[in-house]
PDB file of N, CA and C in Angstrom:
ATOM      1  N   UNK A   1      86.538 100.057  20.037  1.00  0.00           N
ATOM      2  CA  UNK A   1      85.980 100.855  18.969  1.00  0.00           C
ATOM      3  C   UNK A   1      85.128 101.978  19.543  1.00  0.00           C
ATOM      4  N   UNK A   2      84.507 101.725  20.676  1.00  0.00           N
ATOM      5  CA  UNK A   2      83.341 102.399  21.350  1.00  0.00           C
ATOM      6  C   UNK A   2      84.207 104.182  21.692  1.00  0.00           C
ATOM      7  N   UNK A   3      85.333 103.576  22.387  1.00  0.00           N
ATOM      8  CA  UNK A   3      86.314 105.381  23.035  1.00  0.00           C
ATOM      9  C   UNK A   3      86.951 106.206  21.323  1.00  0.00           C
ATOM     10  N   UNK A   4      87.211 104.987  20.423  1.00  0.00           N
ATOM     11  CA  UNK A   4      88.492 105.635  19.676  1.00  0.00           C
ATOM     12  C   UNK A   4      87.429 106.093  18.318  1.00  0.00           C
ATOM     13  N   UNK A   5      86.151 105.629  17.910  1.00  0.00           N
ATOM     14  CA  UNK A   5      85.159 106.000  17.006  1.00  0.00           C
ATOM     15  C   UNK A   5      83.908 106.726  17.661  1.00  0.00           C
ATOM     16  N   UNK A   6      83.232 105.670  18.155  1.00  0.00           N
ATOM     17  CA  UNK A   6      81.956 105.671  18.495  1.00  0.00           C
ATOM     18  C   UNK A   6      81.326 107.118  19.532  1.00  0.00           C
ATOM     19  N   UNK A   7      82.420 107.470  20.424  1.00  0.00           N
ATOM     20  CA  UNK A   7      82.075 108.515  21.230  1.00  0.00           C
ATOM     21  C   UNK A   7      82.825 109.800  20.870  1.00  0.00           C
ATOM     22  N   UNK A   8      83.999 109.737  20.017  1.00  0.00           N
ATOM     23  CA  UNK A   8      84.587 110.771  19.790  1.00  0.00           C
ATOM     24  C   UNK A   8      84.072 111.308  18.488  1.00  0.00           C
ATOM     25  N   UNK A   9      83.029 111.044  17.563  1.00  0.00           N
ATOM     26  CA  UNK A   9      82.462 112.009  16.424  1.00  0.00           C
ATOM     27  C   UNK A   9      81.020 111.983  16.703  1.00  0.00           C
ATOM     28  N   UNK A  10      80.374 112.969  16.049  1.00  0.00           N
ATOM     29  CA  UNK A  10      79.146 113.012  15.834  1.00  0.00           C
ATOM     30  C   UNK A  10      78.610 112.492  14.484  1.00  0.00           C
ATOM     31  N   UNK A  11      78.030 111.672  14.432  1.00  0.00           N
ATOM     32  CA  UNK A  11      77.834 111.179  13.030  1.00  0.00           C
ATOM     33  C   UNK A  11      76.130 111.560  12.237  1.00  0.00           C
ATOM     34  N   UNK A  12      75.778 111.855  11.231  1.00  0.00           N
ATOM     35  CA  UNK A  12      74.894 112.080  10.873  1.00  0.00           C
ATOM     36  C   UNK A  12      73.799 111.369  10.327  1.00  0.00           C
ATOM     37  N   UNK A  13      74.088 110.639  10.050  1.00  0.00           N
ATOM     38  CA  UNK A  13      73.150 108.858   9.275  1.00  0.00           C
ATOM     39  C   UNK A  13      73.996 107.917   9.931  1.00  0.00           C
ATOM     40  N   UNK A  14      73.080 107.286   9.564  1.00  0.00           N
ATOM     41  CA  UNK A  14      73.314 105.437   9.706  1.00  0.00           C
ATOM     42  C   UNK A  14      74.752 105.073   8.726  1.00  0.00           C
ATOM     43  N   UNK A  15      74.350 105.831   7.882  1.00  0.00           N
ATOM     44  CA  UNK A  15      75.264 105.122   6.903  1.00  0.00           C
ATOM     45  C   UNK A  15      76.653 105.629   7.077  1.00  0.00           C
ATOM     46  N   UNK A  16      76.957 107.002   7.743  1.00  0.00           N
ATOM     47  CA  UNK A  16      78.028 107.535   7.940  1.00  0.00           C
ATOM     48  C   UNK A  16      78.494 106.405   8.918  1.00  0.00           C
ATOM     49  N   UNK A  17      77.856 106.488   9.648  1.00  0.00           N
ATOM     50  CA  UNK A  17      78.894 105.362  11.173  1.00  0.00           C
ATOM     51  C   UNK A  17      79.649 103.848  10.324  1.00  0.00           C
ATOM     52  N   UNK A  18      78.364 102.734   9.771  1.00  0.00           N
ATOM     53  CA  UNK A  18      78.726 102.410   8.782  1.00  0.00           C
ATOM     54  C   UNK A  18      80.174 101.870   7.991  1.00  0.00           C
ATOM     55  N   UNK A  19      80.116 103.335   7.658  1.00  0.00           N
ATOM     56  CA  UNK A  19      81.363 103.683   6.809  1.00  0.00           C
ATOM     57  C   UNK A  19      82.514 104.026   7.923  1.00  0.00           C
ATOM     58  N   UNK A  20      82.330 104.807   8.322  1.00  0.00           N
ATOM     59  CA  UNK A  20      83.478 104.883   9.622  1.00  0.00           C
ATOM     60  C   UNK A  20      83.897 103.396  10.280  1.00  0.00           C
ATOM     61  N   UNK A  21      83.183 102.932  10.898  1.00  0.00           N
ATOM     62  CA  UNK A  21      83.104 101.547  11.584  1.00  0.00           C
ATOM     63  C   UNK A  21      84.114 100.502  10.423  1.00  0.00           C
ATOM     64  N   UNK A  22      83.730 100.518   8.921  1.00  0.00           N
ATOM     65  CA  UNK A  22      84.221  99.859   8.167  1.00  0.00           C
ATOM     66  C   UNK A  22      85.528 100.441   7.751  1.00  0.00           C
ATOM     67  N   UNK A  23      85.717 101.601   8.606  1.00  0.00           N
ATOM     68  CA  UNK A  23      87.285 101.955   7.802  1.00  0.00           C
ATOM     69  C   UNK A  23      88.199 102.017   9.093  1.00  0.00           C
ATOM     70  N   UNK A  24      87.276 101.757  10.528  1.00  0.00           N
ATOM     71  CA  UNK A  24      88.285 102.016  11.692  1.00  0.00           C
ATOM     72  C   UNK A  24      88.551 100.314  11.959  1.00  0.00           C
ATOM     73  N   UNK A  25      87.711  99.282  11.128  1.00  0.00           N
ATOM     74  CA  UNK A  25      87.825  97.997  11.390  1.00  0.00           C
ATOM     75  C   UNK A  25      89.431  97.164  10.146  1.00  0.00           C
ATOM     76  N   UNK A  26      89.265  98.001   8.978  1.00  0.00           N
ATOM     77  CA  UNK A  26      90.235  97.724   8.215  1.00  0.00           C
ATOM     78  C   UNK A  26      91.980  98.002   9.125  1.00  0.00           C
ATOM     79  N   UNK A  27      91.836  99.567   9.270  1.00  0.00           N
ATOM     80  CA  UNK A  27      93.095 100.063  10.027  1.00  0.00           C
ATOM     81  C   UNK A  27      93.287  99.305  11.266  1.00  0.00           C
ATOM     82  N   UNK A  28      92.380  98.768  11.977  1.00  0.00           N
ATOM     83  CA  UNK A  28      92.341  98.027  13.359  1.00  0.00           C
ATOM     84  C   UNK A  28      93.124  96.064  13.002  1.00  0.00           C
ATOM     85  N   UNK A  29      92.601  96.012  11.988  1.00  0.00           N
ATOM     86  CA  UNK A  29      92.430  94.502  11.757  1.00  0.00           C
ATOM     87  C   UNK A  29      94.173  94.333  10.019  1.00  0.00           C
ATOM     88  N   UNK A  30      94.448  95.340   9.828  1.00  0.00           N
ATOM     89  CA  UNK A  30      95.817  95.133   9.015  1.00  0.00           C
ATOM     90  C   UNK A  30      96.467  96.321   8.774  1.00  0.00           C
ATOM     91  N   UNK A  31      95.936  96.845   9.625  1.00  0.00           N
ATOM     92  CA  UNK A  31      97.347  98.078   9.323  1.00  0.00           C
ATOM     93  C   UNK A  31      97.934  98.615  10.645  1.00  0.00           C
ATOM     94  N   UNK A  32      97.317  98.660  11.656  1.00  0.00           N
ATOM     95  CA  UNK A  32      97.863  99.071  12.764  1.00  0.00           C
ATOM     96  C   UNK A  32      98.674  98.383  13.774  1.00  0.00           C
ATOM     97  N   UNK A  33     100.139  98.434  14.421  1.00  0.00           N
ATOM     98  CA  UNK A  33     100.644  98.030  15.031  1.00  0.00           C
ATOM     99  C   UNK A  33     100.082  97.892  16.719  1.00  0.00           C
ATOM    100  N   UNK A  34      99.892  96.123  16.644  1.00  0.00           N
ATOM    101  CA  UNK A  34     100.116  95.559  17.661  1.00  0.00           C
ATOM    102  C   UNK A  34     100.537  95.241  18.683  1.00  0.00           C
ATOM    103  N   UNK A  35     100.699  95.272  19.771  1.00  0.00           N
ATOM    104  CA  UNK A  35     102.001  94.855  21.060  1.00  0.00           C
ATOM    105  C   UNK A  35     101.822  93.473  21.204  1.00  0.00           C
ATOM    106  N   UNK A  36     100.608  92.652  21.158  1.00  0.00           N
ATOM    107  CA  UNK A  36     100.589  91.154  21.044  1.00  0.00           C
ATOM    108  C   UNK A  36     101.214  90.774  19.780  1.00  0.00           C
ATOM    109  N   UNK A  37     101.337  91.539  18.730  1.00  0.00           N
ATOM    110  CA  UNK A  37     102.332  90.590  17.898  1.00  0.00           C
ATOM    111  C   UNK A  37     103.573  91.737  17.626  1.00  0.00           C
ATOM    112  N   UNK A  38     104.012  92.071  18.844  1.00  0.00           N
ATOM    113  CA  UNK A  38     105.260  92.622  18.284  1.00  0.00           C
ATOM    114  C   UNK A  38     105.417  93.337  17.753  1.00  0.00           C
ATOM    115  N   UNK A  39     104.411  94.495  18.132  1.00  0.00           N
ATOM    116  CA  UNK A  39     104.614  95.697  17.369  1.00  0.00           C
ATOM    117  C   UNK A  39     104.225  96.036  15.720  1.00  0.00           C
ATOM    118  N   UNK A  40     104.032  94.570  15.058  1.00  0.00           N
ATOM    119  CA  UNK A  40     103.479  94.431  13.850  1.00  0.00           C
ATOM    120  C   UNK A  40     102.478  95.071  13.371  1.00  0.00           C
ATOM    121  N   UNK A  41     101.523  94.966  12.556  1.00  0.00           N
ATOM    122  CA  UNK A  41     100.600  95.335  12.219  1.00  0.00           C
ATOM    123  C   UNK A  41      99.944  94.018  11.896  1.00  0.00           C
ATOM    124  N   UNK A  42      98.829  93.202  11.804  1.00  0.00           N
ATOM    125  CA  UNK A  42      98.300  91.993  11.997  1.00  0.00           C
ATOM    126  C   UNK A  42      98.347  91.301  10.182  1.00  0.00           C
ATOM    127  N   UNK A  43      98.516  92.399   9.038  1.00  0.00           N
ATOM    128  CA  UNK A  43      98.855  92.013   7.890  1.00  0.00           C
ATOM    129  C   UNK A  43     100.462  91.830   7.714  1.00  0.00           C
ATOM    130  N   UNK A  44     101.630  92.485   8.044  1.00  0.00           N
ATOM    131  CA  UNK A  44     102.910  92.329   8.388  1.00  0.00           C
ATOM    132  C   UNK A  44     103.161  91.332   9.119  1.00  0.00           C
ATOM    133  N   UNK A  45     102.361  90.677  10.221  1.00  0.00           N
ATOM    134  CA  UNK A  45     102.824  89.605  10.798  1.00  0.00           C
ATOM    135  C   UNK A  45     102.463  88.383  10.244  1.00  0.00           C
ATOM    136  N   UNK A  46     101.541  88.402   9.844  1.00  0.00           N
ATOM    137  CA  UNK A  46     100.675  87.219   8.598  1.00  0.00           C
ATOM    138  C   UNK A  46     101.959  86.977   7.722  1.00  0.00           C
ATOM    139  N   UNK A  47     102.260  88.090   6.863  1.00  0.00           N
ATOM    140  CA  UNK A  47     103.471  87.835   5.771  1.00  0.00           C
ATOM    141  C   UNK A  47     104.646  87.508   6.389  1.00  0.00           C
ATOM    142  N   UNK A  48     104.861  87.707   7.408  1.00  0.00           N
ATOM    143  CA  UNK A  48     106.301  87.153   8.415  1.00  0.00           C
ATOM    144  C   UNK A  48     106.109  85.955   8.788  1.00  0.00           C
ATOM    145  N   UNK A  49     104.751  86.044   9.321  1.00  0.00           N
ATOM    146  CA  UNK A  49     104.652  83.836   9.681  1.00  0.00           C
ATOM    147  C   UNK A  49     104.752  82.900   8.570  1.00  0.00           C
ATOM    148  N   UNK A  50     104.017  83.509   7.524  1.00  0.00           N
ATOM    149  CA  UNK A  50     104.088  82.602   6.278  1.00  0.00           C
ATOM    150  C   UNK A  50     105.682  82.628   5.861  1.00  0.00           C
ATOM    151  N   UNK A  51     106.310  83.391   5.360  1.00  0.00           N
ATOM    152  CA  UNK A  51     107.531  83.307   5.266  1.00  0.00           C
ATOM    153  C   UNK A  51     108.343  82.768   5.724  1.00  0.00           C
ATOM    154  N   UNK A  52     108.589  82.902   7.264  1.00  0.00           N
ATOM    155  CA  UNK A  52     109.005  82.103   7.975  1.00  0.00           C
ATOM    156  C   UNK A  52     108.945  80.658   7.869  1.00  0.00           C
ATOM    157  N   UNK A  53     107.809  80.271   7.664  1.00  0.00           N
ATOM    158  CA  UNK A  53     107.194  78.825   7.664  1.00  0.00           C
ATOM    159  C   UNK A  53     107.393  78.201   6.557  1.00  0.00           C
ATOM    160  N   UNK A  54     107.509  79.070   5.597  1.00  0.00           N
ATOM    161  CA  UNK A  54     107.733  78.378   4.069  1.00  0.00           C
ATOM    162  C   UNK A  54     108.914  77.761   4.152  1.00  0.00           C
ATOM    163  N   UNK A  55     110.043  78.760   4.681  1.00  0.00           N
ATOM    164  CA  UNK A  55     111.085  78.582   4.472  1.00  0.00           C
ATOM    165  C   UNK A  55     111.533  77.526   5.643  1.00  0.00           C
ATOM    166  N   UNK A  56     110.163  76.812   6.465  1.00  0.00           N
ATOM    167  CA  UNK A  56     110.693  75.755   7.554  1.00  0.00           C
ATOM    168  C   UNK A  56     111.805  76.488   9.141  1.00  0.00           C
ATOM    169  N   UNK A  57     111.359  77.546   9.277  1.00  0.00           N
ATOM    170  CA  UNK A  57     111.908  78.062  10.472  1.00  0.00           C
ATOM    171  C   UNK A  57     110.256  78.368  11.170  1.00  0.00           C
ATOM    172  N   UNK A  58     110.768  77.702  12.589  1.00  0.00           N
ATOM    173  CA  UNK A  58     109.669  78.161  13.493  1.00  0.00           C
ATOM    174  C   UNK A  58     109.636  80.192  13.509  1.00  0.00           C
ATOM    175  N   UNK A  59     108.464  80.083  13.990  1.00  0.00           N
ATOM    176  CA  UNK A  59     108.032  81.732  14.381  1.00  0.00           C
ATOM    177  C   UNK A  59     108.258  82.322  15.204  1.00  0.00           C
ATOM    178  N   UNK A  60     109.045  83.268  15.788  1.00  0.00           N
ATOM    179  CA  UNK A  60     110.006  83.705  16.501  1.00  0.00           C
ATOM    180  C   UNK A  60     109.705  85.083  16.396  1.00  0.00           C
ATOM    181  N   UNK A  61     108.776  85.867  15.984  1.00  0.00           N
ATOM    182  CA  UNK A  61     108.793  87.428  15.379  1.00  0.00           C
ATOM    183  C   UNK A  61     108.212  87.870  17.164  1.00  0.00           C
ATOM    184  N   UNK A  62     107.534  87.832  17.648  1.00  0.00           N
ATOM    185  CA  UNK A  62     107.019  88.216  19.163  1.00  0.00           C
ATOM    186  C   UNK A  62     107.493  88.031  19.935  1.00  0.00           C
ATOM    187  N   UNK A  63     108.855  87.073  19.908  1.00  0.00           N
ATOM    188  CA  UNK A  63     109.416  86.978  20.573  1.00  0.00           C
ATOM    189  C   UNK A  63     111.102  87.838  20.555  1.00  0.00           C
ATOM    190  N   UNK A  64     111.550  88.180  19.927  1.00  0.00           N
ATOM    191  CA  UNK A  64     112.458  89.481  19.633  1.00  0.00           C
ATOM    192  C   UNK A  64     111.872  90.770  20.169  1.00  0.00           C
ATOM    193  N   UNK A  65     110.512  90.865  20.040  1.00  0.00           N
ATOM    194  CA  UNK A  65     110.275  92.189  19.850  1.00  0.00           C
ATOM    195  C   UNK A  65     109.420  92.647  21.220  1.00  0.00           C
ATOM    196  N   UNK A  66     108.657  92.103  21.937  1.00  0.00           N
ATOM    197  CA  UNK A  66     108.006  92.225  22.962  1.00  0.00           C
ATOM    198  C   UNK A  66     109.517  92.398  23.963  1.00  0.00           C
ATOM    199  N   UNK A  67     108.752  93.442  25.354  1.00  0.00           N
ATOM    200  CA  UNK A  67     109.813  93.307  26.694  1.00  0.00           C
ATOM    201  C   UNK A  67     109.569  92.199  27.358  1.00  0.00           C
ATOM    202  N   UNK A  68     110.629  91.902  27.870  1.00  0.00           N
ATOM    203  CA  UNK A  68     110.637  90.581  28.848  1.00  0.00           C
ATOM    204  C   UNK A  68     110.285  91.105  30.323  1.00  0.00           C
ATOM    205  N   UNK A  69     109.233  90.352  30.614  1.00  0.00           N
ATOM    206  CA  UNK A  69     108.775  90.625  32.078  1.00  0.00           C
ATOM    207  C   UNK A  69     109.009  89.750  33.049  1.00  0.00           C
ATOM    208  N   UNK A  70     109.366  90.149  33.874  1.00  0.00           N
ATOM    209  CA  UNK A  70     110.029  89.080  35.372  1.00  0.00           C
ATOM    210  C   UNK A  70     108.758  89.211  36.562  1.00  0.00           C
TER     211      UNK A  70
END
């Protein structure tokens, strides 16, 4: 948060950062794509595990989608 918010604006109050902090934590935490889960976004992968699981198939989504390293 510190490189991608915190040092790249100038903020004017307390309350501005705040607000920033609370909107770079939303996009960080369900909307932005992941490489630990596969490129997902951490709300997209939530609805893929549950699904998955409902329907009694193990979870398999990170594993399609990540490169295989030797």
């Amino acid at each position: 948060m510190r490189r991608e918010l915190l040092n790249a604006y100038i903020f004017n109050s307390l309350k501005e950062v705040r607000e920033m902090c609370a909107e770079w934590r939303k996009d960080y935490n369900e909307e932005r794509p992941h490489k630990s889960l596969g490129y997902l976004s951490p709300l997209k992968y939530a609805q893929e595990y549950h699904r998955q699981t409902a329907n009694g198939n193990t979870l398999k989504i990170e594993e399609s989608r990540l490169p295989v390293e030797e």
